[in-house]
N, C-alpha and C. Protein backbone atom coordinates (compact mmCIF):
# COMPACT_ATOMS: atom_id res chain seq x y z
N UNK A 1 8.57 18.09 -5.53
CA UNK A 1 8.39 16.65 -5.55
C UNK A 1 7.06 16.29 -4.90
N UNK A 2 6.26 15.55 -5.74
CA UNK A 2 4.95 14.83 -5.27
C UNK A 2 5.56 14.07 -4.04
N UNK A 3 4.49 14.41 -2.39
CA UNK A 3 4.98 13.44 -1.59
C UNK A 3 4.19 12.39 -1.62
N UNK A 4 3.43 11.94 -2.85
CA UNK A 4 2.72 10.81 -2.68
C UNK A 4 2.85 9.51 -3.41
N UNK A 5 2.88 8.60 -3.09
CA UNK A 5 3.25 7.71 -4.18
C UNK A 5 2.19 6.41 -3.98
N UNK A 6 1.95 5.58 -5.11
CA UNK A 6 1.24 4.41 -5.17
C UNK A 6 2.17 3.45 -5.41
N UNK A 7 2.79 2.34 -4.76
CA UNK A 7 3.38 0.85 -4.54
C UNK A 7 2.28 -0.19 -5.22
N UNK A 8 2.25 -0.60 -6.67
CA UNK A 8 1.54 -1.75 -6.87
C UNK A 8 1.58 -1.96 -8.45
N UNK A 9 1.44 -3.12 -8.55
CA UNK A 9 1.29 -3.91 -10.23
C UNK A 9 0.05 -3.97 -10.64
N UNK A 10 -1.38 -3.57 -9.98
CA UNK A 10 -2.56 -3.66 -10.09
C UNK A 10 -3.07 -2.60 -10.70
N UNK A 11 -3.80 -2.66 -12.13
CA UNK A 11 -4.02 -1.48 -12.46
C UNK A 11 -5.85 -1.20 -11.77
N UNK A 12 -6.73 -2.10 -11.52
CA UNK A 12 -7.56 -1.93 -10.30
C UNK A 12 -7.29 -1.15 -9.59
N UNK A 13 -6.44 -1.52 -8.94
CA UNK A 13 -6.21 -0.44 -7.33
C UNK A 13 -5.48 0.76 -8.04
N UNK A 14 -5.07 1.27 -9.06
CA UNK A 14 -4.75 2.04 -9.65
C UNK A 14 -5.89 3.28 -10.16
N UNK A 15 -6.71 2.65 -10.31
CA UNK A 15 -8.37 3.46 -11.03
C UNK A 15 -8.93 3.37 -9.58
N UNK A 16 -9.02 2.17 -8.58
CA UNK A 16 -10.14 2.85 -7.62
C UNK A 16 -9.11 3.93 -6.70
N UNK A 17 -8.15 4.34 -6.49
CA UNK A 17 -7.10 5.16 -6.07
C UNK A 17 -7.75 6.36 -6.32
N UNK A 18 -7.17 6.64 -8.06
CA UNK A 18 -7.75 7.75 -8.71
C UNK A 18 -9.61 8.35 -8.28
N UNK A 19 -9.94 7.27 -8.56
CA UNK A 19 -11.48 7.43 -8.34
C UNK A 19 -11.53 8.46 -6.88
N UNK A 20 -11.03 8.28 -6.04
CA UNK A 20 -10.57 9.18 -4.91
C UNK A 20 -10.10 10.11 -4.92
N UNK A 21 -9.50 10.65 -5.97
CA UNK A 21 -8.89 11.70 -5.87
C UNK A 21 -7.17 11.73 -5.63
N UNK A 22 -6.57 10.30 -5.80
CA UNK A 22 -5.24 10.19 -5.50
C UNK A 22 -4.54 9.59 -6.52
N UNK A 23 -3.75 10.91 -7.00
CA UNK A 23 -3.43 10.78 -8.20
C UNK A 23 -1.79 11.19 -8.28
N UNK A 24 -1.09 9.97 -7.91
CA UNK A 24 0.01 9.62 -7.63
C UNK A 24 1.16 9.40 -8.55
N UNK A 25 2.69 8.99 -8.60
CA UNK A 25 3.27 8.30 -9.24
C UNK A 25 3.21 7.09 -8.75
N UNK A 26 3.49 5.60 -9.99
CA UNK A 26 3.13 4.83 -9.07
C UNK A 26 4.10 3.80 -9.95
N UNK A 27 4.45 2.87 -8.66
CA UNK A 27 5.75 1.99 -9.18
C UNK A 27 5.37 0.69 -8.81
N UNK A 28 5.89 -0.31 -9.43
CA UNK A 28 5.00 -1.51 -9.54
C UNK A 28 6.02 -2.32 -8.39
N UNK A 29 7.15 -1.77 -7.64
CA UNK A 29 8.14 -1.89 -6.93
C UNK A 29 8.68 -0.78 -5.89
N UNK A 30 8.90 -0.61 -4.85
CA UNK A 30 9.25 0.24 -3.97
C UNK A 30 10.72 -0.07 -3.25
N UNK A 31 11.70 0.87 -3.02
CA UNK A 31 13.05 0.75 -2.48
C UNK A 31 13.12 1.77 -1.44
N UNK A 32 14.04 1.76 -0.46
CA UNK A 32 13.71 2.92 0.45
C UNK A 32 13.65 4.07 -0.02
N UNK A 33 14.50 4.44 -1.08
CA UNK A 33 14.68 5.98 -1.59
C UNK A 33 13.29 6.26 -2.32
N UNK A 34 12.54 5.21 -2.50
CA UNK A 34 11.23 5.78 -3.25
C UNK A 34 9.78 6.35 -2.31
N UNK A 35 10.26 5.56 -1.12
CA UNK A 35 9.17 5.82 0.19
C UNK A 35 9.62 6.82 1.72
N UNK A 36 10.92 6.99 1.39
CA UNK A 36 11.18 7.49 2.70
C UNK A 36 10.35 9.14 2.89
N UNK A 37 9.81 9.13 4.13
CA UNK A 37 8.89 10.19 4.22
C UNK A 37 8.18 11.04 2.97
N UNK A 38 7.55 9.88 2.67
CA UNK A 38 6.08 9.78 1.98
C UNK A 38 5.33 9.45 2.35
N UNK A 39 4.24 9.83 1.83
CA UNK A 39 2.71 8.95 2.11
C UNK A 39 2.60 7.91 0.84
N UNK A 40 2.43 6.77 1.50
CA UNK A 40 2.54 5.67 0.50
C UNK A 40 1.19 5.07 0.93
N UNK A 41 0.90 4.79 -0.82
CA UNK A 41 -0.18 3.74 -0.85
C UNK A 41 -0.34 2.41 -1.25
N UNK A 42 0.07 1.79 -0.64
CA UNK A 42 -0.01 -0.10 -1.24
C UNK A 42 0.98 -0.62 -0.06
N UNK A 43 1.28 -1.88 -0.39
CA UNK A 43 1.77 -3.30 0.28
C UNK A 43 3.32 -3.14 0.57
N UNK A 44 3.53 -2.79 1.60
CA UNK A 44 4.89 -2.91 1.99
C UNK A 44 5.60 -3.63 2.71
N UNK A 45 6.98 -4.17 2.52
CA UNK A 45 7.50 -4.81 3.73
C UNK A 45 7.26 -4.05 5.11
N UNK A 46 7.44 -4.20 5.85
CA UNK A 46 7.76 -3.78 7.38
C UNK A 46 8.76 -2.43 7.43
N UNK A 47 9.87 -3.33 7.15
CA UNK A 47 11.37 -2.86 7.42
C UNK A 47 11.51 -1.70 5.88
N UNK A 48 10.39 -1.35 4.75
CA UNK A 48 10.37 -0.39 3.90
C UNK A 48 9.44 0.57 4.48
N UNK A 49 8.05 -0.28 5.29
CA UNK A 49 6.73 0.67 5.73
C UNK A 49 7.27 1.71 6.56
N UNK A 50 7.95 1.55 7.49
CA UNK A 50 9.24 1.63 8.30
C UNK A 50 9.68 3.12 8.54
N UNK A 51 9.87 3.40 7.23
CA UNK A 51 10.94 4.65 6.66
C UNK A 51 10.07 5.70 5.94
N UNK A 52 8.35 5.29 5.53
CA UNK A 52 7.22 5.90 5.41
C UNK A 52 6.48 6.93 6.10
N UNK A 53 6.36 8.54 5.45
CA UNK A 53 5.74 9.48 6.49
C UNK A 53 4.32 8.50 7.21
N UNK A 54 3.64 8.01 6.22
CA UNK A 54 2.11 7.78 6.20
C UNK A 54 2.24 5.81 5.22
N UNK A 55 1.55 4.94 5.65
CA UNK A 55 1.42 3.87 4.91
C UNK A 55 -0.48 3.70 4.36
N UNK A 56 -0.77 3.79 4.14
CA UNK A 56 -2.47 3.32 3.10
C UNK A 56 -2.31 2.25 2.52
N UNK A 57 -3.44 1.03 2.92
CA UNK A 57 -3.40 -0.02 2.72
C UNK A 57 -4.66 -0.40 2.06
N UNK A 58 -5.18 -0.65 1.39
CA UNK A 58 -6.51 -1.02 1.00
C UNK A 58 -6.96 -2.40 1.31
N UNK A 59 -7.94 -2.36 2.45
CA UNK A 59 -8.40 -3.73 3.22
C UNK A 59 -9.63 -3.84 2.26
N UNK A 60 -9.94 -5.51 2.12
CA UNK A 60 -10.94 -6.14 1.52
C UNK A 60 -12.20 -6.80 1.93
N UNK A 61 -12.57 -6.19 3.29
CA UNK A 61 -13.51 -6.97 3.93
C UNK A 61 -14.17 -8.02 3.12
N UNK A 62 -14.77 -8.45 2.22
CA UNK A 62 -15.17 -9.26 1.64
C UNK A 62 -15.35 -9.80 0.21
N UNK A 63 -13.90 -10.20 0.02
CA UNK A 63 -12.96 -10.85 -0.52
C UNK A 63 -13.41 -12.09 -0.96
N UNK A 64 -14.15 -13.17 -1.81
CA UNK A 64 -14.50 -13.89 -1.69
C UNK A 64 -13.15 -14.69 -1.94
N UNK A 65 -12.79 -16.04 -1.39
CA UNK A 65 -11.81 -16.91 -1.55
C UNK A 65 -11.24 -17.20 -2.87
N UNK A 66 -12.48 -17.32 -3.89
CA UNK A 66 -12.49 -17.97 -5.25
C UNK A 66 -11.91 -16.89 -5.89
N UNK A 67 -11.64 -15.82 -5.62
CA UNK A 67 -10.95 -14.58 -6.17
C UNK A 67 -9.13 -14.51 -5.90
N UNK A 68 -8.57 -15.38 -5.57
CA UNK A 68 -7.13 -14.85 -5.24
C UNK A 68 -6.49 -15.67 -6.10
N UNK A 69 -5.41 -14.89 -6.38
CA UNK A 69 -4.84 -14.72 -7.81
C UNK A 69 -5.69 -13.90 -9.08
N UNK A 70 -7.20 -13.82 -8.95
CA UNK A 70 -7.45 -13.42 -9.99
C UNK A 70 -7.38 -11.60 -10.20
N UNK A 71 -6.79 -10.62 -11.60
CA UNK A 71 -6.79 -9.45 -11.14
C UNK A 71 -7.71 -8.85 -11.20
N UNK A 72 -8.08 -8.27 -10.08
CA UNK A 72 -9.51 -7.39 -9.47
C UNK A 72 -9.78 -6.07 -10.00
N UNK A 73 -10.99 -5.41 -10.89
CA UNK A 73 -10.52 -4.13 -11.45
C UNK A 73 -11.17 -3.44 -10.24
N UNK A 74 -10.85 -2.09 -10.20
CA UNK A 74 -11.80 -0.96 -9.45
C UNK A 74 -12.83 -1.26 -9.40
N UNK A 75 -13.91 -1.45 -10.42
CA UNK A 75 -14.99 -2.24 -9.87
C UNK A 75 -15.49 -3.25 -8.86
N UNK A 76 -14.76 -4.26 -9.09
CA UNK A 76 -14.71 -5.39 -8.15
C UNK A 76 -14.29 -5.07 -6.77
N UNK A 77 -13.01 -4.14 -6.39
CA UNK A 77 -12.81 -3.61 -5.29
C UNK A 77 -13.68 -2.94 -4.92
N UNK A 78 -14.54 -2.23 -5.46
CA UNK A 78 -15.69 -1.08 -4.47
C UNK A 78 -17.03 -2.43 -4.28
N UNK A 79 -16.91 -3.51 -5.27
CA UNK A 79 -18.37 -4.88 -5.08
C UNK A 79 -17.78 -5.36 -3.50
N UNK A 80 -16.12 -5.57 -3.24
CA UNK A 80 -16.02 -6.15 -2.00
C UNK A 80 -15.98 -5.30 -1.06
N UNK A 81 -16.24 -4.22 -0.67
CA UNK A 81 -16.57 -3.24 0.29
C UNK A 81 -14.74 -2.95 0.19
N UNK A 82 -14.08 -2.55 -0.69
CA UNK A 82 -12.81 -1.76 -0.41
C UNK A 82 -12.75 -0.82 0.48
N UNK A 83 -11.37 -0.87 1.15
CA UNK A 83 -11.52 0.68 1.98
C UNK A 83 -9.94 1.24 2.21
N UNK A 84 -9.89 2.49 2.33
CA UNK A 84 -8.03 2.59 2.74
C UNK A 84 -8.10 2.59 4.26
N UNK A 85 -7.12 1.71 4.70
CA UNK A 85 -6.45 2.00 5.91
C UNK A 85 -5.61 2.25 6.67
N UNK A 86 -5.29 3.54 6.93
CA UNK A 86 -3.54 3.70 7.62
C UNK A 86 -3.30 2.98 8.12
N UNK A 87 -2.02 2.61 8.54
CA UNK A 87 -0.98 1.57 9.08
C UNK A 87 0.33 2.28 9.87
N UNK A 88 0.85 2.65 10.89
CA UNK A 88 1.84 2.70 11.43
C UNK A 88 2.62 1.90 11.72
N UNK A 89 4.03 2.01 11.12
CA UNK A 89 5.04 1.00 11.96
C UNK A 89 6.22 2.23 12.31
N UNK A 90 6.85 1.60 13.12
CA UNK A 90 8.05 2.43 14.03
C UNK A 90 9.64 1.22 13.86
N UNK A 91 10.74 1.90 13.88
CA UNK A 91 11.38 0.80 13.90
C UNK A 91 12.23 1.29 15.14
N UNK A 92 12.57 0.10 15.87
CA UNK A 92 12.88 0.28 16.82
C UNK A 92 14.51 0.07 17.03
N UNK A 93 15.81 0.30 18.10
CA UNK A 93 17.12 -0.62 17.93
C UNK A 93 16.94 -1.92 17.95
N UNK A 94 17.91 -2.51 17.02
CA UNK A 94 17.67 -4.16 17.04
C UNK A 94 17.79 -4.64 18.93
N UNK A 95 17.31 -5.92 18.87
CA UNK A 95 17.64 -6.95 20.34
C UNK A 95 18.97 -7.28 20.55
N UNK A 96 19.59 -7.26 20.86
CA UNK A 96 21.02 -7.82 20.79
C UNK A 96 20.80 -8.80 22.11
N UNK A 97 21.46 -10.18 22.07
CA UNK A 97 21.48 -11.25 22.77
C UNK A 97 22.61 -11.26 23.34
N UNK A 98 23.22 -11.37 24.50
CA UNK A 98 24.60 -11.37 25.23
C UNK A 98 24.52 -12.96 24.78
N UNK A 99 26.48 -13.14 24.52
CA UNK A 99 26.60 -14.84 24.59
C UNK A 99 27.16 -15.47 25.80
């Protein structure tokens, strides 16, 4: 089993991925059984990032405003200075409140 997977509906971030060398399965939706100790690449809840060997995020430093909503190809992501960035989350026991 590939431990790698791509999380996204973007076929952009799909080609600049590849362009890297990361050449994944990739689901336009993620559930825990699809991420648990993997290295995942794209947008996750918390409480899914969570259950992730590794999370990769692709930050947009410069993103112009007039661009959201519109879909961005690989091109356009490497024009706004794209970049991957790991992400750690940990989950911890819930808080429990005495009444």
């Amino acid at each position: 089993m590939n431990n790698e997977i791509i999380v996204t509906r973007h076929r952009g971030t799909v080609e600049w991925l590849q362009r890297r060398g990361i050449k994944a399965p990739v689901k336009p939706r993620a559930k825990r059984t699809d991420v648990e100790n993997r290295v995942v690449y794209g947008v996750l809840p918390v409480m899914l990032a969570a259950y992730a060997k590794e999370v990769w995020i692709i930050e947009i430093p410069h993103l112009p405003f007039m661009t959201e909503g519109v879909e961005l190809s690989a091109d356009d992501l490497e024009k706004y200075g794209a970049k991957l960035v790991q992400y750690s989350v940990t989950r911890r026991a819930p808080y429990m409140i005495s009444a």
